[in-house]
PDB file of N, CA and C in Angstrom:
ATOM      1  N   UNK A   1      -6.122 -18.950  -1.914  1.00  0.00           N
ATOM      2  CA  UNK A   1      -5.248 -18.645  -0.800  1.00  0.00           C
ATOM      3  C   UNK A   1      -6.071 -18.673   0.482  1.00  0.00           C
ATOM      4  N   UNK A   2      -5.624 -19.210   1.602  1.00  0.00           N
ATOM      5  CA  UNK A   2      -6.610 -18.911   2.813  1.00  0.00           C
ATOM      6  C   UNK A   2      -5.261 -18.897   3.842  1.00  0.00           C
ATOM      7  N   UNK A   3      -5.417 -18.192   4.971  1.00  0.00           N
ATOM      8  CA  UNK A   3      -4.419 -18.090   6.009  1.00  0.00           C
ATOM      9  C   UNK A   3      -5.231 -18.266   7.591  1.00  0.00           C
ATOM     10  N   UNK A   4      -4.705 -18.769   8.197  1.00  0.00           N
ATOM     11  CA  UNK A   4      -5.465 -18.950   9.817  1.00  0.00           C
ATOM     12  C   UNK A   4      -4.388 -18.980  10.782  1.00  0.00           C
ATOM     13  N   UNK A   5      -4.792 -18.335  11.791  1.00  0.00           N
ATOM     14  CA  UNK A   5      -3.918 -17.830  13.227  1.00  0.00           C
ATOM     15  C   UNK A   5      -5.035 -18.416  14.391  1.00  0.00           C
ATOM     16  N   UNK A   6      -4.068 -19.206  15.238  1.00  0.00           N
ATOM     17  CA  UNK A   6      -5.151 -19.998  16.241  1.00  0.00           C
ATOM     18  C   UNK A   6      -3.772 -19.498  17.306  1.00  0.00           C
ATOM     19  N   UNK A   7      -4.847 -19.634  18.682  1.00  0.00           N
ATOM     20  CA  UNK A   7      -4.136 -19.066  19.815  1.00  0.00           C
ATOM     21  C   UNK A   7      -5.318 -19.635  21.030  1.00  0.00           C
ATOM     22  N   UNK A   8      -4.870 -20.302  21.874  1.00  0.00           N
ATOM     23  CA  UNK A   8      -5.513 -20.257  23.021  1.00  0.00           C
ATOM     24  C   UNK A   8      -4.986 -19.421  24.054  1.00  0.00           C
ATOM     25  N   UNK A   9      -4.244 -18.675  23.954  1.00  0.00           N
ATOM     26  CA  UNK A   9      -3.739 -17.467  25.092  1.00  0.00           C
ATOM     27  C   UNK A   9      -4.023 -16.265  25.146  1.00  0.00           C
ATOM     28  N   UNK A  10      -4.020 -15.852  23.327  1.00  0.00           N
ATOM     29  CA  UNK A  10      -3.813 -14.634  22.986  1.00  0.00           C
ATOM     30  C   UNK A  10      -5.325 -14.597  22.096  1.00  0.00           C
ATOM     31  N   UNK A  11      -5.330 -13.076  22.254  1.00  0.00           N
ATOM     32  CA  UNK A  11      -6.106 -12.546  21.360  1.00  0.00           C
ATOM     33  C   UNK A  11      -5.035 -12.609  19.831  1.00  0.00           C
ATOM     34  N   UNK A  12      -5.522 -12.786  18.914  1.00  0.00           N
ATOM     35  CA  UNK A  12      -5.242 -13.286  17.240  1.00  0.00           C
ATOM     36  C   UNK A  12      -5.861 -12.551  16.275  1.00  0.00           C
ATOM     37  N   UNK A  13      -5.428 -11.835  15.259  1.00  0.00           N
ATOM     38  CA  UNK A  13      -5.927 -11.566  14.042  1.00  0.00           C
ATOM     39  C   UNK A  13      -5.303 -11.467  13.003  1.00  0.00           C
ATOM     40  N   UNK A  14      -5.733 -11.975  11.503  1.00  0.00           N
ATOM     41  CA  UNK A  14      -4.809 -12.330  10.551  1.00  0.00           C
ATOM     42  C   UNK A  14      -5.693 -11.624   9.313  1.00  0.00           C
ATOM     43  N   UNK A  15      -4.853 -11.727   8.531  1.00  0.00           N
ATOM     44  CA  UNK A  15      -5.697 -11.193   6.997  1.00  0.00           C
ATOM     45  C   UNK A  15      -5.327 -11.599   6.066  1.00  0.00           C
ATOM     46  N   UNK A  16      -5.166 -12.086   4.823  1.00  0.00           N
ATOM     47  CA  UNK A  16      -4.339 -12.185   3.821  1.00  0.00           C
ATOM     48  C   UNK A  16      -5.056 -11.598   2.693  1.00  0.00           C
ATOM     49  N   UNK A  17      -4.275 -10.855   1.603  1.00  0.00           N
ATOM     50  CA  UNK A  17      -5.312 -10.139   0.431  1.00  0.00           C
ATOM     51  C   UNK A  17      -4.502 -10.510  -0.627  1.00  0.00           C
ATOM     52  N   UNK A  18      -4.566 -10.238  -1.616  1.00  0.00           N
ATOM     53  CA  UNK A  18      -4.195 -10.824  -2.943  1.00  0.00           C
ATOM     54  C   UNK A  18      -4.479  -9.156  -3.424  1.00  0.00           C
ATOM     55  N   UNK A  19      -2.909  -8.479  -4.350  1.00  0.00           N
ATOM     56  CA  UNK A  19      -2.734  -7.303  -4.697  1.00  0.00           C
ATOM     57  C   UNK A  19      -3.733  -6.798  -5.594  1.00  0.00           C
ATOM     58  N   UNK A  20      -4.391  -6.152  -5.732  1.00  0.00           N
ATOM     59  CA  UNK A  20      -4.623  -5.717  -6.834  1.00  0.00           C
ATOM     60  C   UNK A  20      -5.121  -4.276  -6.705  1.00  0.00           C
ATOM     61  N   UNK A  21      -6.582  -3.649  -7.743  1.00  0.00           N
ATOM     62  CA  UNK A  21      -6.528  -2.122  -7.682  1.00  0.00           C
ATOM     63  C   UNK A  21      -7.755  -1.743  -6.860  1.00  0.00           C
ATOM     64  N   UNK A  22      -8.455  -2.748  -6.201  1.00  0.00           N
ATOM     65  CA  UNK A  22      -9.414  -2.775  -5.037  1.00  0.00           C
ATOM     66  C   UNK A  22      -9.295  -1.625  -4.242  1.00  0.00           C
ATOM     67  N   UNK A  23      -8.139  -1.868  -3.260  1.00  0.00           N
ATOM     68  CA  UNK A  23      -7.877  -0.790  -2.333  1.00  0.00           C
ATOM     69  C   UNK A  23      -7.749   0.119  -2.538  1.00  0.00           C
ATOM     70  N   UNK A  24      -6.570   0.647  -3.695  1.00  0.00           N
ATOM     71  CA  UNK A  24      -6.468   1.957  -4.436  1.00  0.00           C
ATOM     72  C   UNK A  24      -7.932   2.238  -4.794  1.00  0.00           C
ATOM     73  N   UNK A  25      -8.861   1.732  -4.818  1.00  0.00           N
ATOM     74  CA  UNK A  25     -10.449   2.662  -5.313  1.00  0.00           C
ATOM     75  C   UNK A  25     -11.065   2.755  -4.293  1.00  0.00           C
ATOM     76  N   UNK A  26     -11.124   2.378  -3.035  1.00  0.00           N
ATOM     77  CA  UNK A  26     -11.797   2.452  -1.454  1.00  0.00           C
ATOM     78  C   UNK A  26     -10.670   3.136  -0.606  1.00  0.00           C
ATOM     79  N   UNK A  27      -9.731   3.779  -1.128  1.00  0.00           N
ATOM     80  CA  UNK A  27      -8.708   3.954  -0.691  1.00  0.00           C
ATOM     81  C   UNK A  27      -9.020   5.764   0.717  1.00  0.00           C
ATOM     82  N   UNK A  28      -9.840   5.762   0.308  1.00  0.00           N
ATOM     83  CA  UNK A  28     -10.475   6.880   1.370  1.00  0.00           C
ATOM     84  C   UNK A  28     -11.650   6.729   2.017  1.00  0.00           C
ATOM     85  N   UNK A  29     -11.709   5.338   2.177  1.00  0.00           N
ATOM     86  CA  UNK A  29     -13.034   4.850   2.670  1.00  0.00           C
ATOM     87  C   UNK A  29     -12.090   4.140   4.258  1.00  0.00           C
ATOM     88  N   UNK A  30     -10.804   3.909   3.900  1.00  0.00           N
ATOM     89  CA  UNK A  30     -10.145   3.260   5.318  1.00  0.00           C
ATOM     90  C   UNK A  30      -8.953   3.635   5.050  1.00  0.00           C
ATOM     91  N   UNK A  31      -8.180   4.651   4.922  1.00  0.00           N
ATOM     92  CA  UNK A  31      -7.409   5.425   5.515  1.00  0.00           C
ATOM     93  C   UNK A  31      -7.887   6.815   5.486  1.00  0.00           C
ATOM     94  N   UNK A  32      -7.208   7.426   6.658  1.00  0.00           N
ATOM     95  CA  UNK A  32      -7.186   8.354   7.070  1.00  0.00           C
ATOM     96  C   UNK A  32      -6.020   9.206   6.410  1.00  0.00           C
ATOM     97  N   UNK A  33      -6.658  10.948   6.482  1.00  0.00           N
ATOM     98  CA  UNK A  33      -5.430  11.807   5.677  1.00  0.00           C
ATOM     99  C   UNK A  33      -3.756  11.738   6.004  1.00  0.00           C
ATOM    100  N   UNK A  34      -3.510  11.547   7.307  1.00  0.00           N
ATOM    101  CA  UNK A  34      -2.063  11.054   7.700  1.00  0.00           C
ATOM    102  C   UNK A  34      -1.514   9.982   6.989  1.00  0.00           C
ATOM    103  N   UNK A  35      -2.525   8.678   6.933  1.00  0.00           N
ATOM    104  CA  UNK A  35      -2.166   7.698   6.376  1.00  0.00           C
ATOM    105  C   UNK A  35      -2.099   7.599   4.703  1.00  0.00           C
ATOM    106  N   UNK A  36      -2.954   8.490   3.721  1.00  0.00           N
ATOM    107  CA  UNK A  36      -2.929   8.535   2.390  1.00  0.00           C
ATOM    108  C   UNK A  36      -1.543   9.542   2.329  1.00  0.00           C
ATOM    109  N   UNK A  37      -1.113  10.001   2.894  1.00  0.00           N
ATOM    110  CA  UNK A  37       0.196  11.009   2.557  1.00  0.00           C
ATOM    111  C   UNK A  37       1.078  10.468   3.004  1.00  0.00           C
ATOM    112  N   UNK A  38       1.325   9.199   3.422  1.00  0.00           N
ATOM    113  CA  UNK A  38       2.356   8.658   3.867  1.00  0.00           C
ATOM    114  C   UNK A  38       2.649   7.350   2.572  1.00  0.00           C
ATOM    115  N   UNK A  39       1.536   7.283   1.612  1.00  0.00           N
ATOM    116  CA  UNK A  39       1.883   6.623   0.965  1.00  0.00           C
ATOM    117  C   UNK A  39       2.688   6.322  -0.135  1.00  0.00           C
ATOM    118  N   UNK A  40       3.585   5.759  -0.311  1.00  0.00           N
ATOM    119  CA  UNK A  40       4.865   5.879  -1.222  1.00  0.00           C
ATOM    120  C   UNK A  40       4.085   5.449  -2.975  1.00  0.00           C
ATOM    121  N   UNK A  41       4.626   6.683  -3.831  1.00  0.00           N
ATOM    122  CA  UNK A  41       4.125   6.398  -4.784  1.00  0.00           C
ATOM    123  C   UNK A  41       4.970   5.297  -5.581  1.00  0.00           C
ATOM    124  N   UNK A  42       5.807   4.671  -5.642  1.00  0.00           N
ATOM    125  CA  UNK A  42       6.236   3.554  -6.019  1.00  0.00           C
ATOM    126  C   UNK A  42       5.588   2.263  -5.595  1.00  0.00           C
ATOM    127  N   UNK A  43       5.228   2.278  -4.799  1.00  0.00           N
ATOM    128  CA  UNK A  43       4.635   1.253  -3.772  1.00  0.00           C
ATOM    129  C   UNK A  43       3.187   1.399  -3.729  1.00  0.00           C
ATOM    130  N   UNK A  44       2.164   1.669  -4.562  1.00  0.00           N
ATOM    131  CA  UNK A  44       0.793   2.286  -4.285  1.00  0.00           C
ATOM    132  C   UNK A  44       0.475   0.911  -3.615  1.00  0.00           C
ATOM    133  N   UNK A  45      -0.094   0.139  -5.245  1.00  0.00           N
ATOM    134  CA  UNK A  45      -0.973  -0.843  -5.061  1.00  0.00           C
ATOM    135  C   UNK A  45      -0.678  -2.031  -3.677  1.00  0.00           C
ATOM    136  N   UNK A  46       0.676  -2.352  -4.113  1.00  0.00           N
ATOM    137  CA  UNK A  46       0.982  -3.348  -3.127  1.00  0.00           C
ATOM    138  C   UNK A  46       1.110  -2.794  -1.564  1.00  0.00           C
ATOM    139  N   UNK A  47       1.227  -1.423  -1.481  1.00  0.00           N
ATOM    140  CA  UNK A  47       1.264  -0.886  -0.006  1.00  0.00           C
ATOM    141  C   UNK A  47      -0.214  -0.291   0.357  1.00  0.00           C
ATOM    142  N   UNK A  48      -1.008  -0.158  -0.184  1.00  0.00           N
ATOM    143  CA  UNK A  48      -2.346  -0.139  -0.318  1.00  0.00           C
ATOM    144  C   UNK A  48      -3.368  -1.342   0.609  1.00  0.00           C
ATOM    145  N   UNK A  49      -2.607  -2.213  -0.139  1.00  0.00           N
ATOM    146  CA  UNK A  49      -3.156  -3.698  -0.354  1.00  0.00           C
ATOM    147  C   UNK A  49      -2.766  -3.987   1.913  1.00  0.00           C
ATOM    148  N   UNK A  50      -1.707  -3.660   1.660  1.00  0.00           N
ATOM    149  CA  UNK A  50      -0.887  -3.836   3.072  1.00  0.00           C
ATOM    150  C   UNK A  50      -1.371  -3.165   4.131  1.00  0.00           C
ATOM    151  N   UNK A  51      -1.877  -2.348   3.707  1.00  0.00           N
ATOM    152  CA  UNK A  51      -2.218  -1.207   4.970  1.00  0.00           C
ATOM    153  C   UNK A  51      -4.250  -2.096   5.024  1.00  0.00           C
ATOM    154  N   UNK A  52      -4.383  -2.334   4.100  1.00  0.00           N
ATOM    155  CA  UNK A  52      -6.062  -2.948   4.265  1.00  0.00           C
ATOM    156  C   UNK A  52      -5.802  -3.899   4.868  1.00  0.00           C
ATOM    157  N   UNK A  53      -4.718  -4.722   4.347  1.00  0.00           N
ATOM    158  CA  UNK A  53      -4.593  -6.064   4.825  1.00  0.00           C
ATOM    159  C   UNK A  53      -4.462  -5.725   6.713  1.00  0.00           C
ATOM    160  N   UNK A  54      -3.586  -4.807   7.141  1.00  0.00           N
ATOM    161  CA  UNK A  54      -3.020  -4.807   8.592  1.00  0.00           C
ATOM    162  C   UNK A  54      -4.602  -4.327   8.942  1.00  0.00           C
ATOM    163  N   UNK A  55      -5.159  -3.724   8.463  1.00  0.00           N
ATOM    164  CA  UNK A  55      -7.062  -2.544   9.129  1.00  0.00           C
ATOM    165  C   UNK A  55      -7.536  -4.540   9.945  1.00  0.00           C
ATOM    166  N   UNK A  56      -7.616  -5.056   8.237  1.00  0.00           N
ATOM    167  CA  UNK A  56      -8.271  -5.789   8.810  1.00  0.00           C
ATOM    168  C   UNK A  56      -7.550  -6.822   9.325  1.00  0.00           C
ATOM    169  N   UNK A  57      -6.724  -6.999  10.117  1.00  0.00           N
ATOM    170  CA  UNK A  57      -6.522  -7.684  10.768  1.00  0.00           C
ATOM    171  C   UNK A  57      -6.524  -7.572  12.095  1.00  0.00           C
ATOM    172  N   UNK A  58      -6.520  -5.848  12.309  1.00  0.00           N
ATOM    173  CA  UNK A  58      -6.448  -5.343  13.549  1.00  0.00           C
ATOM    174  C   UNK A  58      -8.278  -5.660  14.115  1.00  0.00           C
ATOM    175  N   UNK A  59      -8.664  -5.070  13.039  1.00  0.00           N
ATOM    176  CA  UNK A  59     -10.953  -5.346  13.399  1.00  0.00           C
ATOM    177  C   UNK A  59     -10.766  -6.790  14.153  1.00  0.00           C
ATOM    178  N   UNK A  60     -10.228  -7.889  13.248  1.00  0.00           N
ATOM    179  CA  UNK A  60     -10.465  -8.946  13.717  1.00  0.00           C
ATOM    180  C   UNK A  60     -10.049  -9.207  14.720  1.00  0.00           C
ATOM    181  N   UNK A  61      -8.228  -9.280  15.659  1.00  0.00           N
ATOM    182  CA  UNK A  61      -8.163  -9.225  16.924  1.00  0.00           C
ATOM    183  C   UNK A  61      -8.827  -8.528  17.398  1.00  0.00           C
ATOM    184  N   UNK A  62      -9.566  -7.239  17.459  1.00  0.00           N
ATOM    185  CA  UNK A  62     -10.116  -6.387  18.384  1.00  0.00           C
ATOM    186  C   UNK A  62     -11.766  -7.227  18.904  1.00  0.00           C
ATOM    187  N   UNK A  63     -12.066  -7.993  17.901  1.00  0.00           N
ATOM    188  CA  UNK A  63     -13.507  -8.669  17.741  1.00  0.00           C
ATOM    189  C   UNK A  63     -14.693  -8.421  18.494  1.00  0.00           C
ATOM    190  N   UNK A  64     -14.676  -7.035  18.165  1.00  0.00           N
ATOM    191  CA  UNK A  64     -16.166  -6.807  19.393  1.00  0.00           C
ATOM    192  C   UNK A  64     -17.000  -5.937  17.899  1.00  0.00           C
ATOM    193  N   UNK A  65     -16.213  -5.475  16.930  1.00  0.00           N
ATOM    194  CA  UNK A  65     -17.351  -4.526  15.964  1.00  0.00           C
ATOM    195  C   UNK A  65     -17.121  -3.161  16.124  1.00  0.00           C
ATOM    196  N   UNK A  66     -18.252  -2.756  15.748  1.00  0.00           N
ATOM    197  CA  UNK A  66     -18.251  -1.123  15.926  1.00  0.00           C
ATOM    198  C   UNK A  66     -16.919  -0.419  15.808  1.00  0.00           C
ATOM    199  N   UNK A  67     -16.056  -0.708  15.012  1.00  0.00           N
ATOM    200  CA  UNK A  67     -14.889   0.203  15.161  1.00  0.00           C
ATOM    201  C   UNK A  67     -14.546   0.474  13.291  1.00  0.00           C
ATOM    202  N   UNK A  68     -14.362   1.578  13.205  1.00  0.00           N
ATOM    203  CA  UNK A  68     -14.032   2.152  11.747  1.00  0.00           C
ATOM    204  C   UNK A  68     -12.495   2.062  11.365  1.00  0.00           C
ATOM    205  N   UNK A  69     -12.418   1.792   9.815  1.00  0.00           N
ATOM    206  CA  UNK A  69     -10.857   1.330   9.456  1.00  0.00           C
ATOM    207  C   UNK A  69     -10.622   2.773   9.785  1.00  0.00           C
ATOM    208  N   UNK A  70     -11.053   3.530   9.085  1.00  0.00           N
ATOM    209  CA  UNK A  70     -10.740   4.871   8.723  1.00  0.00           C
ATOM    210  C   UNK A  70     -10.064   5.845  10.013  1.00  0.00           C
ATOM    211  N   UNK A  71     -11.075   5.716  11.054  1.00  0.00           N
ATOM    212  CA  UNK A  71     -11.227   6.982  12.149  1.00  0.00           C
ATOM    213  C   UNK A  71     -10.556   6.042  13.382  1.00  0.00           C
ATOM    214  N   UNK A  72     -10.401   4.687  13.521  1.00  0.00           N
ATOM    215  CA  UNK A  72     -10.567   3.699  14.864  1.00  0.00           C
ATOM    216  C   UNK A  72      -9.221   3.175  14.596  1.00  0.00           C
ATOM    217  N   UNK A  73      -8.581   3.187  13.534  1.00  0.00           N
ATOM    218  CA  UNK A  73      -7.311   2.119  13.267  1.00  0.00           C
ATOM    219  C   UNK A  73      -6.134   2.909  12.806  1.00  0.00           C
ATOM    220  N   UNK A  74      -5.623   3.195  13.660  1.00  0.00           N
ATOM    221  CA  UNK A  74      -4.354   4.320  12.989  1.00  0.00           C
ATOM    222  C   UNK A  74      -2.945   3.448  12.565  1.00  0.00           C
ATOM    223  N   UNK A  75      -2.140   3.713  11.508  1.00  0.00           N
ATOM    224  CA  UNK A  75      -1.170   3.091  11.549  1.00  0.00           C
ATOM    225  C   UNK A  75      -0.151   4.031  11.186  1.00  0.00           C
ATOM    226  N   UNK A  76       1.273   3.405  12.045  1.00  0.00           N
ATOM    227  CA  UNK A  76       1.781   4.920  11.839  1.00  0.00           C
ATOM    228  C   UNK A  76       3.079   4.434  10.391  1.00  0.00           C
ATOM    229  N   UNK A  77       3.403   5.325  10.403  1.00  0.00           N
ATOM    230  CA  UNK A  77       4.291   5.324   8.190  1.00  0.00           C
ATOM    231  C   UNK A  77       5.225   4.094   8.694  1.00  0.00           C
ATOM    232  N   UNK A  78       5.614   3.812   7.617  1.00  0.00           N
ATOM    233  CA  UNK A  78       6.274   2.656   7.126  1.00  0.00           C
ATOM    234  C   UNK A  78       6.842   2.237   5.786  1.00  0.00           C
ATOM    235  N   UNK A  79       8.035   2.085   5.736  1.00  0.00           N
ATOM    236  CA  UNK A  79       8.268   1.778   4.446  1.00  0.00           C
ATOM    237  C   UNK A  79       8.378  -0.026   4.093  1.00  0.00           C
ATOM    238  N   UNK A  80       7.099  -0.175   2.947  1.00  0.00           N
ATOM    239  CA  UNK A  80       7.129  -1.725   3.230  1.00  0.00           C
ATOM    240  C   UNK A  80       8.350  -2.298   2.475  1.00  0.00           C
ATOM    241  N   UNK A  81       8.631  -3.801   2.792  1.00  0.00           N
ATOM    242  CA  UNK A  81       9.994  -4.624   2.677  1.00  0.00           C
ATOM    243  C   UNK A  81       9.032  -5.870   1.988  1.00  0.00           C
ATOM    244  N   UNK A  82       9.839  -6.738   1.677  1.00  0.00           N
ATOM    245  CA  UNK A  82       9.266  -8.471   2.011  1.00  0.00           C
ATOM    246  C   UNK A  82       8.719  -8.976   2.997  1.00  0.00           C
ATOM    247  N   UNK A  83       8.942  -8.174   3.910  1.00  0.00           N
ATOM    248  CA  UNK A  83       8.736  -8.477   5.599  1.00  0.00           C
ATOM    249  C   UNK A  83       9.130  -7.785   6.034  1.00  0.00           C
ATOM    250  N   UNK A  84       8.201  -7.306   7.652  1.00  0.00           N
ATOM    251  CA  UNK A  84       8.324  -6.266   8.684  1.00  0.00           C
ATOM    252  C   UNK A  84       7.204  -6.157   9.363  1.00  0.00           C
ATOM    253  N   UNK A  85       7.573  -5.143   9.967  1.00  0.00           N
ATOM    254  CA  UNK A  85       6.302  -5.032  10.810  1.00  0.00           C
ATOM    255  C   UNK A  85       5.518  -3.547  10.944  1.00  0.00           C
ATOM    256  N   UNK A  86       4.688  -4.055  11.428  1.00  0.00           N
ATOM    257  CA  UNK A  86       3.365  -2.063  11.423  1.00  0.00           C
ATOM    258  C   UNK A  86       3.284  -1.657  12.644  1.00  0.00           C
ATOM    259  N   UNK A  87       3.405  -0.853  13.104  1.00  0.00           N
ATOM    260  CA  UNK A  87       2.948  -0.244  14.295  1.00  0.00           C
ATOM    261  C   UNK A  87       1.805   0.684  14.493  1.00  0.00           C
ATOM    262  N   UNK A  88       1.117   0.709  15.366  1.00  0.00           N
ATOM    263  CA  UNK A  88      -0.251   1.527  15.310  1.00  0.00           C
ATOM    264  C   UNK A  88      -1.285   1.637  16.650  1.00  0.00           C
ATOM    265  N   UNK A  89      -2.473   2.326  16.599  1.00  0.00           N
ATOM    266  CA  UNK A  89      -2.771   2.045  17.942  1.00  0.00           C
ATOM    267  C   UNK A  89      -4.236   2.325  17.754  1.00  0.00           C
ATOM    268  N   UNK A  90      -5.438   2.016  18.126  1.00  0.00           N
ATOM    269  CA  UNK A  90      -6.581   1.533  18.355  1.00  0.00           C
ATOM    270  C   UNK A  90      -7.130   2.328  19.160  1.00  0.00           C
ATOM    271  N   UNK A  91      -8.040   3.829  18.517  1.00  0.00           N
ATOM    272  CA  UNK A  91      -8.356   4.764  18.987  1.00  0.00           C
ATOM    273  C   UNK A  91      -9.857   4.621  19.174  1.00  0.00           C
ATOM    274  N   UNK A  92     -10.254   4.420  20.753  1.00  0.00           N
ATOM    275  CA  UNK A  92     -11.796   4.736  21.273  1.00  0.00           C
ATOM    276  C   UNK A  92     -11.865   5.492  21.854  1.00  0.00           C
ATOM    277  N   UNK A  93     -12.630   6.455  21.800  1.00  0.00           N
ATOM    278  CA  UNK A  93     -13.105   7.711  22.815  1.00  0.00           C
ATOM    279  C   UNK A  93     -11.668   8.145  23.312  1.00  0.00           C
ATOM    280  N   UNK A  94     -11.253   7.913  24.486  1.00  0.00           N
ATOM    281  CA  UNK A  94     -10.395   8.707  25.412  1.00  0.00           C
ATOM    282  C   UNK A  94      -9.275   7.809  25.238  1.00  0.00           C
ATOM    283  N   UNK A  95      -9.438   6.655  25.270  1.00  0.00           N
ATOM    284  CA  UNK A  95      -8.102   5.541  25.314  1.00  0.00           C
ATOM    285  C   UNK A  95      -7.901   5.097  23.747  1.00  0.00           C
ATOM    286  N   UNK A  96      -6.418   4.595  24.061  1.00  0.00           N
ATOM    287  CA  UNK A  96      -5.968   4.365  23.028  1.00  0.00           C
ATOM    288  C   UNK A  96      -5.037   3.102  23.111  1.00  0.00           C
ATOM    289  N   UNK A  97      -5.139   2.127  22.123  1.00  0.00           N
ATOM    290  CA  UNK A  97      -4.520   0.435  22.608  1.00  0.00           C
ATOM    291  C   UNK A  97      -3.601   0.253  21.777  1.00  0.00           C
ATOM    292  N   UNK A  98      -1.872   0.138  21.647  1.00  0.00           N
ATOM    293  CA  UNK A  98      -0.740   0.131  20.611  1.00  0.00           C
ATOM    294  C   UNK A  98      -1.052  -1.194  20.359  1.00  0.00           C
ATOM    295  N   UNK A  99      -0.666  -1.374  19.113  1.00  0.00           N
ATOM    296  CA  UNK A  99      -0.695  -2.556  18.394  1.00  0.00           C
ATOM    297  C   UNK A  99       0.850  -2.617  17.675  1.00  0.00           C
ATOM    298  N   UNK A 100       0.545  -4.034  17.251  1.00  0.00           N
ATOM    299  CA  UNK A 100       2.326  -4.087  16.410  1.00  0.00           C
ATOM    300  C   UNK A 100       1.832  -5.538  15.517  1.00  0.00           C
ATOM    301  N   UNK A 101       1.571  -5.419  14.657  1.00  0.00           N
ATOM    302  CA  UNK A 101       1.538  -6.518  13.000  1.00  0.00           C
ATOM    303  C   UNK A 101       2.923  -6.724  12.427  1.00  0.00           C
ATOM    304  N   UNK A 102       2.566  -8.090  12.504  1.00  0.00           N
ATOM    305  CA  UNK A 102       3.785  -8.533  11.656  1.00  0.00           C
ATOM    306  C   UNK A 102       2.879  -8.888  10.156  1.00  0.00           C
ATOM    307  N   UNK A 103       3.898  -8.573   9.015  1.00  0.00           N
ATOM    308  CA  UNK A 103       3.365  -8.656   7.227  1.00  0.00           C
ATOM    309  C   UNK A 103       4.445  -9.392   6.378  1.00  0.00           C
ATOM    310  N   UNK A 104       3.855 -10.215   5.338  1.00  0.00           N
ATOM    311  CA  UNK A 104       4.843 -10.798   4.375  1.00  0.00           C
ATOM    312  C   UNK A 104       4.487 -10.194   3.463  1.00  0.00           C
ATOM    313  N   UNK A 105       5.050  -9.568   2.413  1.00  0.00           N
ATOM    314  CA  UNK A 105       4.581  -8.907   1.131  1.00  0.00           C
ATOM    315  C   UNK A 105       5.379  -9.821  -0.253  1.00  0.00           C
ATOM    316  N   UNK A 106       4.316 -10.789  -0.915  1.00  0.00           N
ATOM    317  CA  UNK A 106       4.641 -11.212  -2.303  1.00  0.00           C
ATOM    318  C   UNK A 106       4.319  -9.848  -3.334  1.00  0.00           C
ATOM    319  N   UNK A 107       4.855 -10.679  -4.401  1.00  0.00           N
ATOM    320  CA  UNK A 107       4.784  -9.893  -5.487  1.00  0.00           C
ATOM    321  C   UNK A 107       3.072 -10.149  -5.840  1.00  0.00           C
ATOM    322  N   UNK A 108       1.857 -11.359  -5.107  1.00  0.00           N
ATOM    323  CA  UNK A 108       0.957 -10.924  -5.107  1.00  0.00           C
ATOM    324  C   UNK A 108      -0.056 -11.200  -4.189  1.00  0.00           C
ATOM    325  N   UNK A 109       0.424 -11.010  -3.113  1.00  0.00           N
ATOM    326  CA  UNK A 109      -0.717 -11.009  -2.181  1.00  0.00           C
ATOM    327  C   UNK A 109       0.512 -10.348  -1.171  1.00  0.00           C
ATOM    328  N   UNK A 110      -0.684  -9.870  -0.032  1.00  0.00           N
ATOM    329  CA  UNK A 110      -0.138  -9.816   1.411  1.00  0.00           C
ATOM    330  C   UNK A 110      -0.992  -9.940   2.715  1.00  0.00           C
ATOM    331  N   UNK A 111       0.210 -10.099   3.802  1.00  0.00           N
ATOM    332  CA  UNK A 111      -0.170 -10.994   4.765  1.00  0.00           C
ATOM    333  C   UNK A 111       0.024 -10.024   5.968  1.00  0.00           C
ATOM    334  N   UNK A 112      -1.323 -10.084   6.760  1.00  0.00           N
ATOM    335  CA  UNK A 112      -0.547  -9.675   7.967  1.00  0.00           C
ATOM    336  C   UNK A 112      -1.296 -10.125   9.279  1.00  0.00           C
ATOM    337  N   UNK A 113      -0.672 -10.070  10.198  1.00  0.00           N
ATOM    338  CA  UNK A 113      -1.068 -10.957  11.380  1.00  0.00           C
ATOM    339  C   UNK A 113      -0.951 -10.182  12.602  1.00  0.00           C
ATOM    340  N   UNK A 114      -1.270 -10.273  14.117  1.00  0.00           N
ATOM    341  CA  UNK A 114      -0.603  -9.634  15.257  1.00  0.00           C
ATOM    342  C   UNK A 114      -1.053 -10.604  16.319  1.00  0.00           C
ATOM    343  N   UNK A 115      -1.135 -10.767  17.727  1.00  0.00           N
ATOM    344  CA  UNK A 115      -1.181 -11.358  18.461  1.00  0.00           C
ATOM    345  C   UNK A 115      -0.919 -10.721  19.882  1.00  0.00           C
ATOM    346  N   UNK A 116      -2.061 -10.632  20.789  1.00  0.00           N
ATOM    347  CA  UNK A 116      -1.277  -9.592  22.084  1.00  0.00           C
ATOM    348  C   UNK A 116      -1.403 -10.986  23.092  1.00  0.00           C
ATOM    349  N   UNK A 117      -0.552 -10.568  24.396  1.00  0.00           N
ATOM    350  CA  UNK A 117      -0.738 -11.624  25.295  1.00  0.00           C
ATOM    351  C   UNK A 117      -1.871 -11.418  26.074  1.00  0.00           C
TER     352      UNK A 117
END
């Protein structure tokens, strides 16, 4: 599987992951306690998978580094679909930058992308 987001306007970041029990075992290594209690137990793995997938997609538009999934990337609850979107916001020091990901969720992988102007 490979996925790519090109933009000459915008800042771009994409991710795609393929489901499995990865995330569920790093699963407190990049979310935060708001975000592990928001997680629907029907939905672990594949909403797991979704919420890593959106971290890293957010690192990558942000593309400077130094920023933690865990403490730097907040996303706020969501109940995932086939498709939708994440909302969240990008916490440094004093400021804080909203974000909004759009995600496709298969039965085995997922996708997520965002794009600011």
């Amino acid at each position: 599987m490979a996925a790519a987001i090109v933009s000459t306007g915008h800042r771009a970041g994409i991710d795609l992951e393929h489901i499995d029990d990865r995330a569920w075992r790093v699963r407190h290594r990049f979310l935060n306690a708001a975000e592990l209690e928001a997680c629907p137990g029907d939905h672990g793995r594949a909403y797991l998978t979704l919420c890593w997938c959106a971290k890293e997609a957010v690192y990558k538009w942000h593309g400077d580094g130094g920023i933690s999934f865990r403490e730097h990337i907040r996303l706020r609850p969501f109940m995932p679909g086939p498709a939708g979107q994440i909302s969240g916001y990008l916490e440094q020091g004093a400021s804080s930058c909203p974000f909004r990901l759009h995600y496709l969720l298969e039965d085995t992988f997922a996708l997520a992308w965002t794009m600011t102007p």
